[in-house]
PDB file of N, CA and C in Angstrom:
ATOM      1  N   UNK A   1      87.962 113.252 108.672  1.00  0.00           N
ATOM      2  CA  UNK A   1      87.554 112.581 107.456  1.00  0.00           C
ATOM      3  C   UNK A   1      88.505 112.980 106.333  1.00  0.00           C
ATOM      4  N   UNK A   2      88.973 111.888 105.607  1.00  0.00           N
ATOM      5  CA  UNK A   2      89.590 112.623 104.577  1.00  0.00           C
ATOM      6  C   UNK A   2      88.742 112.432 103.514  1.00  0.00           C
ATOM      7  N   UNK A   3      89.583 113.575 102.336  1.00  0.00           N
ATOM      8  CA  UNK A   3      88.844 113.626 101.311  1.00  0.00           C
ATOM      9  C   UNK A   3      89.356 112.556  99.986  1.00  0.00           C
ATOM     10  N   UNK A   4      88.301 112.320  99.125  1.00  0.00           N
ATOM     11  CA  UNK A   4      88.235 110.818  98.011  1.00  0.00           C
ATOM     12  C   UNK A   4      88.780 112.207  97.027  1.00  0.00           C
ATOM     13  N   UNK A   5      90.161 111.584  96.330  1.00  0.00           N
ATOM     14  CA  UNK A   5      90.512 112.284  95.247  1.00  0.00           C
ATOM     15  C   UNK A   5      90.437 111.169  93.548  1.00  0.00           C
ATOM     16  N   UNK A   6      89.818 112.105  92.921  1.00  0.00           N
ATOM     17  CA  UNK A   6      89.746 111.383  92.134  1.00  0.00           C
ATOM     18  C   UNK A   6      90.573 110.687  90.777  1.00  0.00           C
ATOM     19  N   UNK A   7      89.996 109.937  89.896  1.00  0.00           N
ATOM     20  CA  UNK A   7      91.353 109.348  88.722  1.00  0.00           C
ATOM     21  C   UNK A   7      92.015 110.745  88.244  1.00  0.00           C
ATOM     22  N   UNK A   8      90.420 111.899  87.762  1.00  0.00           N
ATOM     23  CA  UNK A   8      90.400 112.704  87.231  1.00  0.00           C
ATOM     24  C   UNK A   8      91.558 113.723  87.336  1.00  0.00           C
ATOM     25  N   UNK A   9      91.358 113.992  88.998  1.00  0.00           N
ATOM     26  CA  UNK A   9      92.155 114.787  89.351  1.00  0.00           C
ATOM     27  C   UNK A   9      93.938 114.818  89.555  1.00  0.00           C
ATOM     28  N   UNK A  10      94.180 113.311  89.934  1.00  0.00           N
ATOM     29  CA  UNK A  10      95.485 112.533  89.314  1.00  0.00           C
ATOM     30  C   UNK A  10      95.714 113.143  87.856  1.00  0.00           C
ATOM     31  N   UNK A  11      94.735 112.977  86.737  1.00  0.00           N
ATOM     32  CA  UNK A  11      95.607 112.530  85.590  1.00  0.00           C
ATOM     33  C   UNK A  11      95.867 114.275  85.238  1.00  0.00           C
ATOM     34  N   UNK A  12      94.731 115.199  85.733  1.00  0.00           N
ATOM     35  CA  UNK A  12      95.441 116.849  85.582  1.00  0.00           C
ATOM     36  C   UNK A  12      96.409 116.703  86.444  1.00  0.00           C
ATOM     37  N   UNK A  13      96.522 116.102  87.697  1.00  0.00           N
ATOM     38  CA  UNK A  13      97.994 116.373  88.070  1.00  0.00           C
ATOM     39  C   UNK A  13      99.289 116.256  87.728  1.00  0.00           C
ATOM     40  N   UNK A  14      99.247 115.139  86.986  1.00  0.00           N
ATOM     41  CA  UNK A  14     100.171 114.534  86.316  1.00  0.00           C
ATOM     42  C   UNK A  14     100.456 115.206  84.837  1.00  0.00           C
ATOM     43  N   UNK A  15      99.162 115.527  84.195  1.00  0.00           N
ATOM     44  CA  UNK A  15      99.386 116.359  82.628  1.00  0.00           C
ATOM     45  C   UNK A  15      99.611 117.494  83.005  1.00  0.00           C
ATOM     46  N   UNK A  16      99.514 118.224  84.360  1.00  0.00           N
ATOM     47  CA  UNK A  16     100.227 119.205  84.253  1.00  0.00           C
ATOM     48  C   UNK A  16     101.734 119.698  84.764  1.00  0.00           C
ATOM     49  N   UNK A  17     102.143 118.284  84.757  1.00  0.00           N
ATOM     50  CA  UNK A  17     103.780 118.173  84.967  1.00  0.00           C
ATOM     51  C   UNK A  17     104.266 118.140  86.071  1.00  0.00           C
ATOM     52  N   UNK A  18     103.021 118.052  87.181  1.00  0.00           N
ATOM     53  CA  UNK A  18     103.220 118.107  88.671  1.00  0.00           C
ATOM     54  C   UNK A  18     104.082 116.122  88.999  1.00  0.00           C
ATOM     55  N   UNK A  19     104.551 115.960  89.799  1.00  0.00           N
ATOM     56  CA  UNK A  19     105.136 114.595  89.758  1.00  0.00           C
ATOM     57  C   UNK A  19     105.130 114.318  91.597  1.00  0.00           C
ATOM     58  N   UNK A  20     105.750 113.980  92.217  1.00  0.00           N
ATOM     59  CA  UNK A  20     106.199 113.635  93.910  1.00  0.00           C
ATOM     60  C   UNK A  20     108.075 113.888  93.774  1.00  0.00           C
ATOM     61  N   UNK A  21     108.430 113.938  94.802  1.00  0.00           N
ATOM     62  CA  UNK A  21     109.485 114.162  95.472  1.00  0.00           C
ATOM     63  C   UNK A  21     110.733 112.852  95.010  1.00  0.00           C
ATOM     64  N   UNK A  22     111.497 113.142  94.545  1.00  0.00           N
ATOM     65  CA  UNK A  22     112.548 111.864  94.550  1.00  0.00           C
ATOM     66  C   UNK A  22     112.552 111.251  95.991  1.00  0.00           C
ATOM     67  N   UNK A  23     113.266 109.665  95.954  1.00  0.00           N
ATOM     68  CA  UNK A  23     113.689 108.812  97.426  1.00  0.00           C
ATOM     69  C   UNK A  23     114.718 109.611  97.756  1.00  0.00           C
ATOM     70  N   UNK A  24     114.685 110.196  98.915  1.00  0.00           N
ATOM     71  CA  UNK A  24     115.556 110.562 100.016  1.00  0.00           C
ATOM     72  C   UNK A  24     116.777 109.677 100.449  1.00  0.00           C
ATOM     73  N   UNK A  25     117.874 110.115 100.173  1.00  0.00           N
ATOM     74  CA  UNK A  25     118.904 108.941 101.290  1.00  0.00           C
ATOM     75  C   UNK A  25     118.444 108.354 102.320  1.00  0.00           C
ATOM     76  N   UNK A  26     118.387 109.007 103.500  1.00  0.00           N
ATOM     77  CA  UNK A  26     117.649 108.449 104.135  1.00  0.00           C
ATOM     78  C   UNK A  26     116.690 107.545 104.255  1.00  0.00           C
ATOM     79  N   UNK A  27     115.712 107.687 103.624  1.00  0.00           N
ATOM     80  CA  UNK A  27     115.140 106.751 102.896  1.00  0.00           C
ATOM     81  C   UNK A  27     115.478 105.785 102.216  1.00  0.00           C
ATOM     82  N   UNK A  28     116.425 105.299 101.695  1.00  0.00           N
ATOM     83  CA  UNK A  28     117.076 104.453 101.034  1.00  0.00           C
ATOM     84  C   UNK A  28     117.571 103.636 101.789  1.00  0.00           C
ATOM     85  N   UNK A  29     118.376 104.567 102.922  1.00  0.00           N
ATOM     86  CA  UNK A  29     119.465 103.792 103.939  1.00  0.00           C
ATOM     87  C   UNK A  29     118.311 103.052 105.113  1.00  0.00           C
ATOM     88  N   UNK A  30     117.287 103.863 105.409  1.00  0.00           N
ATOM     89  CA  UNK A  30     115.860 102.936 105.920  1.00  0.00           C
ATOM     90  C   UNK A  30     115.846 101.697 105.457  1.00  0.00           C
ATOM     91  N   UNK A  31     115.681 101.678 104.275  1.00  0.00           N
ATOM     92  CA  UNK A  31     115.105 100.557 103.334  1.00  0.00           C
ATOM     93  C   UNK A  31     116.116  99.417 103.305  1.00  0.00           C
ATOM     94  N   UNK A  32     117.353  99.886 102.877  1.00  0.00           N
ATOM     95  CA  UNK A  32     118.496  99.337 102.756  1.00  0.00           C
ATOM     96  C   UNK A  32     118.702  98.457 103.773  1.00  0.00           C
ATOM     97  N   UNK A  33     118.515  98.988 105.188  1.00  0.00           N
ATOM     98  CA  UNK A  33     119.045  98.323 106.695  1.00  0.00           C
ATOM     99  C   UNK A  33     118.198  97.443 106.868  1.00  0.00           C
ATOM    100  N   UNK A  34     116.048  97.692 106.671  1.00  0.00           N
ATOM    101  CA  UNK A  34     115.286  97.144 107.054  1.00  0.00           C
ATOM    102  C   UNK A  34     115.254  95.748 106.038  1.00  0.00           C
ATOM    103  N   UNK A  35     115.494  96.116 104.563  1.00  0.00           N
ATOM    104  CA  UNK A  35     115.082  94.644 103.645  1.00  0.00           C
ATOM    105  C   UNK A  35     116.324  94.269 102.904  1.00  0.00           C
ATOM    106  N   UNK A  36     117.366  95.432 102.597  1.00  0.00           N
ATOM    107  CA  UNK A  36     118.517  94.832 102.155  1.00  0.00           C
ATOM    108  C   UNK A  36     118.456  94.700 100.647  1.00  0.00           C
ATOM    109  N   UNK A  37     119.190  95.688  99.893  1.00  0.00           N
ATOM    110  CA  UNK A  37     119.316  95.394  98.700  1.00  0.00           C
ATOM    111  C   UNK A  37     120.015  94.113  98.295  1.00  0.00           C
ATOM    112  N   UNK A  38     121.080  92.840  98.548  1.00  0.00           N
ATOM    113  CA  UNK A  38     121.391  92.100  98.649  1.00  0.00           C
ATOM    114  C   UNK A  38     120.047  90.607  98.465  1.00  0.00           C
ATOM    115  N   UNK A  39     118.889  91.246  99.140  1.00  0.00           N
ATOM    116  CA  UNK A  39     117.684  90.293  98.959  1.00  0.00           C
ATOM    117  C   UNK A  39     117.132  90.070  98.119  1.00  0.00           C
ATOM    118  N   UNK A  40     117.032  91.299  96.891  1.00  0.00           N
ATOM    119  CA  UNK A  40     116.962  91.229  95.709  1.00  0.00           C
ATOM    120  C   UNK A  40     116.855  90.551  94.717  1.00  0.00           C
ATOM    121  N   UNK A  41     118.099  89.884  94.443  1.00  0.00           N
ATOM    122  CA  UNK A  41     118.428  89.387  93.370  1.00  0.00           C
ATOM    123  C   UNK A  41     117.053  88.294  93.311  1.00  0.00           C
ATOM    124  N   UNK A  42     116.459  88.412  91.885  1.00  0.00           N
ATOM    125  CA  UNK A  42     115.864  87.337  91.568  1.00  0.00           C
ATOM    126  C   UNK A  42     114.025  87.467  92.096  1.00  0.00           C
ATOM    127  N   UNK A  43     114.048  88.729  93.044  1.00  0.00           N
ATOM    128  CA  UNK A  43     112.691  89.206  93.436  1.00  0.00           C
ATOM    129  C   UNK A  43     112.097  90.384  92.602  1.00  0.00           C
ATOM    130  N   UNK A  44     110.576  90.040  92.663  1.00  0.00           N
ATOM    131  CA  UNK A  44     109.511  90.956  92.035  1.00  0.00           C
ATOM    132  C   UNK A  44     109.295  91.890  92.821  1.00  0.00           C
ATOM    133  N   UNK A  45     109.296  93.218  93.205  1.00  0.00           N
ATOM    134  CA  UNK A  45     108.340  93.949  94.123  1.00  0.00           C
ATOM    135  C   UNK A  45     107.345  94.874  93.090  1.00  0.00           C
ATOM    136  N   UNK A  46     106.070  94.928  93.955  1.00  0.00           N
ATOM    137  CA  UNK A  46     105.229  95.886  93.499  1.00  0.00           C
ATOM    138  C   UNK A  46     104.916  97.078  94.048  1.00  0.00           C
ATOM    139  N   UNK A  47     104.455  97.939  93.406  1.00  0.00           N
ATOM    140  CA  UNK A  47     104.979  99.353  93.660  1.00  0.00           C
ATOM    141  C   UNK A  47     103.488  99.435  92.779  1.00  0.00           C
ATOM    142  N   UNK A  48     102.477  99.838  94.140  1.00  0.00           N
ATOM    143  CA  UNK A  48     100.891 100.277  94.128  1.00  0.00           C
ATOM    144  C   UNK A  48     100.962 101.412  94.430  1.00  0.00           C
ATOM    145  N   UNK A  49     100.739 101.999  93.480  1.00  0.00           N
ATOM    146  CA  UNK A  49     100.031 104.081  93.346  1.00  0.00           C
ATOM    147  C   UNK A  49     101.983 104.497  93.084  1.00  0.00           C
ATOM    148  N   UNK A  50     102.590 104.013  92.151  1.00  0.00           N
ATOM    149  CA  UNK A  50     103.322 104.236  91.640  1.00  0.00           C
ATOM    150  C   UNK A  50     103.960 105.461  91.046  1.00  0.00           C
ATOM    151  N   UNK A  51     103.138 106.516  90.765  1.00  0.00           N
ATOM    152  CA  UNK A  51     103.645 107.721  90.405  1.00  0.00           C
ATOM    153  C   UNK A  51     103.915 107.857  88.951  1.00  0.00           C
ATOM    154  N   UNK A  52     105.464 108.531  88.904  1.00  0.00           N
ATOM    155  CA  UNK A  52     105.979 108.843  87.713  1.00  0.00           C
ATOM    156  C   UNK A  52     106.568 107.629  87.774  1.00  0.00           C
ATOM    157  N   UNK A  53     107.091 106.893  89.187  1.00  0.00           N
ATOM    158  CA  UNK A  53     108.243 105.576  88.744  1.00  0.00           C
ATOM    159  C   UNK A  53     109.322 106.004  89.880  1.00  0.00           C
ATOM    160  N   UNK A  54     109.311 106.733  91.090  1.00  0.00           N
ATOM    161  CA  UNK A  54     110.986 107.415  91.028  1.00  0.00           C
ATOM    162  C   UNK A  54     111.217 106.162  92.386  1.00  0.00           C
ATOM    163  N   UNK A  55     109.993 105.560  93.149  1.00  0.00           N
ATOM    164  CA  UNK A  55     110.178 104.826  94.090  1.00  0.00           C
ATOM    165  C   UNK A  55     110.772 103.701  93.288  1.00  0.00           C
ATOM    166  N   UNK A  56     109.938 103.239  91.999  1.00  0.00           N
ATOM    167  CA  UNK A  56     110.373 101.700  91.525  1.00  0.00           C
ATOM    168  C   UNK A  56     111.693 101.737  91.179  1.00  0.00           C
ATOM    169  N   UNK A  57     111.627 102.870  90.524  1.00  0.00           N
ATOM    170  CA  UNK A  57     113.230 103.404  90.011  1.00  0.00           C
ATOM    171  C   UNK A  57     114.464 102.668  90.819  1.00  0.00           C
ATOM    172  N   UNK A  58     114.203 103.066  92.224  1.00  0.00           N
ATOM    173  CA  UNK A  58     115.050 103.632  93.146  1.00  0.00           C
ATOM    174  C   UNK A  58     114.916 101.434  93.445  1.00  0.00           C
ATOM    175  N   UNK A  59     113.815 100.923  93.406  1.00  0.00           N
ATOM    176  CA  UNK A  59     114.238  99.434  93.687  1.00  0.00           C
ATOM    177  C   UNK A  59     114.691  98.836  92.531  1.00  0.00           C
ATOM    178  N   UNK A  60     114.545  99.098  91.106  1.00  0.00           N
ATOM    179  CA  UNK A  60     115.563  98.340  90.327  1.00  0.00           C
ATOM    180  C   UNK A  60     117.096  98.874  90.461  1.00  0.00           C
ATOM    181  N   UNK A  61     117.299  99.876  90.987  1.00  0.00           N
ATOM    182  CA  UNK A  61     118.560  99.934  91.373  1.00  0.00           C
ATOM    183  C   UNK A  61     119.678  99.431  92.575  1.00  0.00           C
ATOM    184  N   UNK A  62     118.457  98.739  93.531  1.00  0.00           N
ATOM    185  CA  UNK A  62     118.625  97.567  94.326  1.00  0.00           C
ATOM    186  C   UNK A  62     118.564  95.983  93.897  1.00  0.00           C
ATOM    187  N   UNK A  63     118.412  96.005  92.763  1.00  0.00           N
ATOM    188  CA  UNK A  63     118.390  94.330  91.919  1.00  0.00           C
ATOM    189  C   UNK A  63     116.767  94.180  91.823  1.00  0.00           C
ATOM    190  N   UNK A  64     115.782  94.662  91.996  1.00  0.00           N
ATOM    191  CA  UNK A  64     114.295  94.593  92.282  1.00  0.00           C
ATOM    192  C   UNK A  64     113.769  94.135  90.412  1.00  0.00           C
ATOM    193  N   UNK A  65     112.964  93.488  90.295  1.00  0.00           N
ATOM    194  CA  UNK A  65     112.173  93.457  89.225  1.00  0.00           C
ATOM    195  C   UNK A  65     111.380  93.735  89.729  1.00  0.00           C
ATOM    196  N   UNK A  66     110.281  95.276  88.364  1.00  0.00           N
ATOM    197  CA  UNK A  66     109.223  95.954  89.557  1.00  0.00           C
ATOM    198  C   UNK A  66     108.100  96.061  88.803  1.00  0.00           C
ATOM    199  N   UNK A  67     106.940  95.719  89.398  1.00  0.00           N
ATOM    200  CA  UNK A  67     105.458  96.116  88.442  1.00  0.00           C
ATOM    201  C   UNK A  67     104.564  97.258  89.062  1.00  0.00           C
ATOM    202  N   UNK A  68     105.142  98.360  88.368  1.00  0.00           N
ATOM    203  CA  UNK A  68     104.152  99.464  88.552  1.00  0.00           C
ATOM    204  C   UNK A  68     102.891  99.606  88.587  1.00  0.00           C
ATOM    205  N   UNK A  69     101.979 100.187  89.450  1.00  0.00           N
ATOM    206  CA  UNK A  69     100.393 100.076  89.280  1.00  0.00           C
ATOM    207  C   UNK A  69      99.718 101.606  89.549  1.00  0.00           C
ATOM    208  N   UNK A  70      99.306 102.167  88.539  1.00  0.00           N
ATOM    209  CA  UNK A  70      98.905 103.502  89.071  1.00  0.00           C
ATOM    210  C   UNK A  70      97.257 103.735  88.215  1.00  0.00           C
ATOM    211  N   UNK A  71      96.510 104.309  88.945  1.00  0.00           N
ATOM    212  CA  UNK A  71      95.437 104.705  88.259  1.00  0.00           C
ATOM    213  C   UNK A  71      95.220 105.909  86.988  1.00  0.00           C
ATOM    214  N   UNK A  72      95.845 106.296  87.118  1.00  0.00           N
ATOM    215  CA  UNK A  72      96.170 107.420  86.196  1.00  0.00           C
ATOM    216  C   UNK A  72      97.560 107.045  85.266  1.00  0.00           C
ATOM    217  N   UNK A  73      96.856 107.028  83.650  1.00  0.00           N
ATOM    218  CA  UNK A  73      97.416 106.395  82.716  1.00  0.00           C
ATOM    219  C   UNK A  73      98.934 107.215  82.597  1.00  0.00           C
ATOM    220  N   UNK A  74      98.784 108.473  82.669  1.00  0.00           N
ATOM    221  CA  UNK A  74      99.525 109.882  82.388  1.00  0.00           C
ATOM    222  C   UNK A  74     100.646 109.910  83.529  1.00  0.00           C
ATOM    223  N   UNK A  75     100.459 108.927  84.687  1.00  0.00           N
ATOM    224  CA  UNK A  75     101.722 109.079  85.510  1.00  0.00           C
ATOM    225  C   UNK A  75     102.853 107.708  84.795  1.00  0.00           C
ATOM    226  N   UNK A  76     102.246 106.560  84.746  1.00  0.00           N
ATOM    227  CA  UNK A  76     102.657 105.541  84.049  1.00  0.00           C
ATOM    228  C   UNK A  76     103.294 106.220  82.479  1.00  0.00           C
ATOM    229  N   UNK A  77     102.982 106.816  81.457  1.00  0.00           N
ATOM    230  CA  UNK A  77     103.857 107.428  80.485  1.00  0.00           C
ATOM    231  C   UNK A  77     104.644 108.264  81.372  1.00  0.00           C
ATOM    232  N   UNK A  78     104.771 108.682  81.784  1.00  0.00           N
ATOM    233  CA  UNK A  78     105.782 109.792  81.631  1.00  0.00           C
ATOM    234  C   UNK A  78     106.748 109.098  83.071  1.00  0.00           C
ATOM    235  N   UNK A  79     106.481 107.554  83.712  1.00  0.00           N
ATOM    236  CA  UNK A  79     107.762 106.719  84.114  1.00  0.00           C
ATOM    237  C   UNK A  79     107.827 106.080  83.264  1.00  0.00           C
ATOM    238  N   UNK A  80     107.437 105.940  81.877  1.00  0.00           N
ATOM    239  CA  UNK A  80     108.130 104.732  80.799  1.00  0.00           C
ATOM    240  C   UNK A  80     109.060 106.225  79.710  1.00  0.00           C
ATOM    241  N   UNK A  81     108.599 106.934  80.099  1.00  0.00           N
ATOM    242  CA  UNK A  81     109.382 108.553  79.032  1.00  0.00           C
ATOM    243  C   UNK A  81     110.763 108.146  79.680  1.00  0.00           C
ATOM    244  N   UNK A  82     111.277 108.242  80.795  1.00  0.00           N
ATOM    245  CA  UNK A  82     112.410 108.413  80.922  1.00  0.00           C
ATOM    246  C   UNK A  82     113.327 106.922  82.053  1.00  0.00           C
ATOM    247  N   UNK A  83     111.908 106.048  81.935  1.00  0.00           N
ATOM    248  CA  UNK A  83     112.722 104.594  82.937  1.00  0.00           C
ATOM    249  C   UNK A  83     112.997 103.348  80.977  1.00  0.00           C
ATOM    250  N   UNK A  84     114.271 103.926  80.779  1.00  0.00           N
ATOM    251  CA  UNK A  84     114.410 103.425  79.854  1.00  0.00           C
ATOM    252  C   UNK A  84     114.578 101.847  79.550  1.00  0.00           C
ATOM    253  N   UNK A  85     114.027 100.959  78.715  1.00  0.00           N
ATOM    254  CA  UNK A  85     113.851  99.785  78.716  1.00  0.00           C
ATOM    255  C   UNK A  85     112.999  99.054  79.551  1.00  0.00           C
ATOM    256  N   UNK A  86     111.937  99.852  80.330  1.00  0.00           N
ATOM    257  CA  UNK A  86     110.678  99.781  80.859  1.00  0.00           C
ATOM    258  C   UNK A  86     109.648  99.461  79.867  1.00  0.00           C
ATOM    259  N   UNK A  87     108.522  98.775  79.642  1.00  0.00           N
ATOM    260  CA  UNK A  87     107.264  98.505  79.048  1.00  0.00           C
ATOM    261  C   UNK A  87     106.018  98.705  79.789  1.00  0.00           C
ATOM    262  N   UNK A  88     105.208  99.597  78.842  1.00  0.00           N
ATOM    263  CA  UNK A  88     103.682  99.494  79.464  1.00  0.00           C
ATOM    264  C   UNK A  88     102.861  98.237  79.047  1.00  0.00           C
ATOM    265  N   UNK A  89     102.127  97.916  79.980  1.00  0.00           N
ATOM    266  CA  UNK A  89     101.453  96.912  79.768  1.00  0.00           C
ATOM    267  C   UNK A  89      99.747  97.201  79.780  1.00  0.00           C
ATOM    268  N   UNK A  90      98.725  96.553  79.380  1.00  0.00           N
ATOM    269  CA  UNK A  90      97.919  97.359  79.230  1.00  0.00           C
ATOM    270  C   UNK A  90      96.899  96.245  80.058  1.00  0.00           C
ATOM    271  N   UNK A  91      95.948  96.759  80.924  1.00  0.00           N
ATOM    272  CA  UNK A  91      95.307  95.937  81.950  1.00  0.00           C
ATOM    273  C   UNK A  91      94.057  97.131  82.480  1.00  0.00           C
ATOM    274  N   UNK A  92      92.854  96.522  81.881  1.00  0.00           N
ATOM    275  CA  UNK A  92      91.527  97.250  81.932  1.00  0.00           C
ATOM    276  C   UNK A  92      91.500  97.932  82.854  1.00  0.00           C
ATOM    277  N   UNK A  93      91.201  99.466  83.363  1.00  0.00           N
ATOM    278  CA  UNK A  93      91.033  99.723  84.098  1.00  0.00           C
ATOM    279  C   UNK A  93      92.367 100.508  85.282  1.00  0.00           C
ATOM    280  N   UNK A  94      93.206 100.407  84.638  1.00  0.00           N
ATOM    281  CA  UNK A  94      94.218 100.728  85.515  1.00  0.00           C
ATOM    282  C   UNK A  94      95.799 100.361  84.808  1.00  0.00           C
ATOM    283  N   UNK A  95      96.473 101.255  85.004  1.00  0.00           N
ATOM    284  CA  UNK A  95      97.726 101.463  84.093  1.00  0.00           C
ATOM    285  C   UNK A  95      98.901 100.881  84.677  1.00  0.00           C
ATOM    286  N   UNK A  96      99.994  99.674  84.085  1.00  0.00           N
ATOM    287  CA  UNK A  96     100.665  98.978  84.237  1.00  0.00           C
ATOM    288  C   UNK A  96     101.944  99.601  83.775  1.00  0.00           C
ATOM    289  N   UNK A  97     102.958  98.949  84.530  1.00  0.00           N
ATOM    290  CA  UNK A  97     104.377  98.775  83.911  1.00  0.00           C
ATOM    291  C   UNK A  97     105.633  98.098  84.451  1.00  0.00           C
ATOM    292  N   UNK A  98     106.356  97.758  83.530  1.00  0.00           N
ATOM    293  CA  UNK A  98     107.332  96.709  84.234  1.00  0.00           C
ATOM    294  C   UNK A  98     108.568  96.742  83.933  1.00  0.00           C
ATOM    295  N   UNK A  99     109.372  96.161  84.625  1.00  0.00           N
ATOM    296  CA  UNK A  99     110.780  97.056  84.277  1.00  0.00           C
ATOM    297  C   UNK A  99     111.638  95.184  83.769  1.00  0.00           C
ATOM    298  N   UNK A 100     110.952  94.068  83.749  1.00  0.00           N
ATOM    299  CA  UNK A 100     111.577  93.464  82.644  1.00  0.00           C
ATOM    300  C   UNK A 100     110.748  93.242  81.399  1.00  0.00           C
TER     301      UNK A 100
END
């Protein structure tokens, strides 16, 4: 069984400066082979339980236009602190952002 973590516990994770792991090369070169940055151009992807941003990050740097979705307001600031020319968007219940 796993365990239900909550918004709560996200948003201390996040206010206390804790974040996830950058994309791995590997990971990239996965991604790269399987969907092809080249496919890009001109596509939306979404990026559900989003983090600080470092996955979306990592697809606008493949041509990606990206809409962040995270439950915890406090991970969404602090990927608009440093994904510059990013906007929060504000949507009841759950914290937005978009990188056009």
């Amino acid at each position: 069984m796993s365990a239900v973590v909550t918004v709560g516990a996200w948003e201390a994770h996040y206010a206390a400066g804790r974040g996830f792991r950058p994309v791995m090369s590997n990971e990239q070169h996965i991604f790269e082979r399987h969907v092809g940055p080249a496919a890009a151009a001109g596509l939306t992807a979404l990026d559900i339980g989003c983090d600080t941003g470092e996955f979306a990050h990592y697809l606008t740097t493949c041509g990606y236009d990206v809409l962040g979705v995270d439950c915890a307001a406090t991970a969404i600031s602090r990927a608009c602190e440093w994904a510059v020319g990013w906007q929060r968007v504000g949507v009841s219940g759950i914290a937005v952002w978009m990188s056009w």
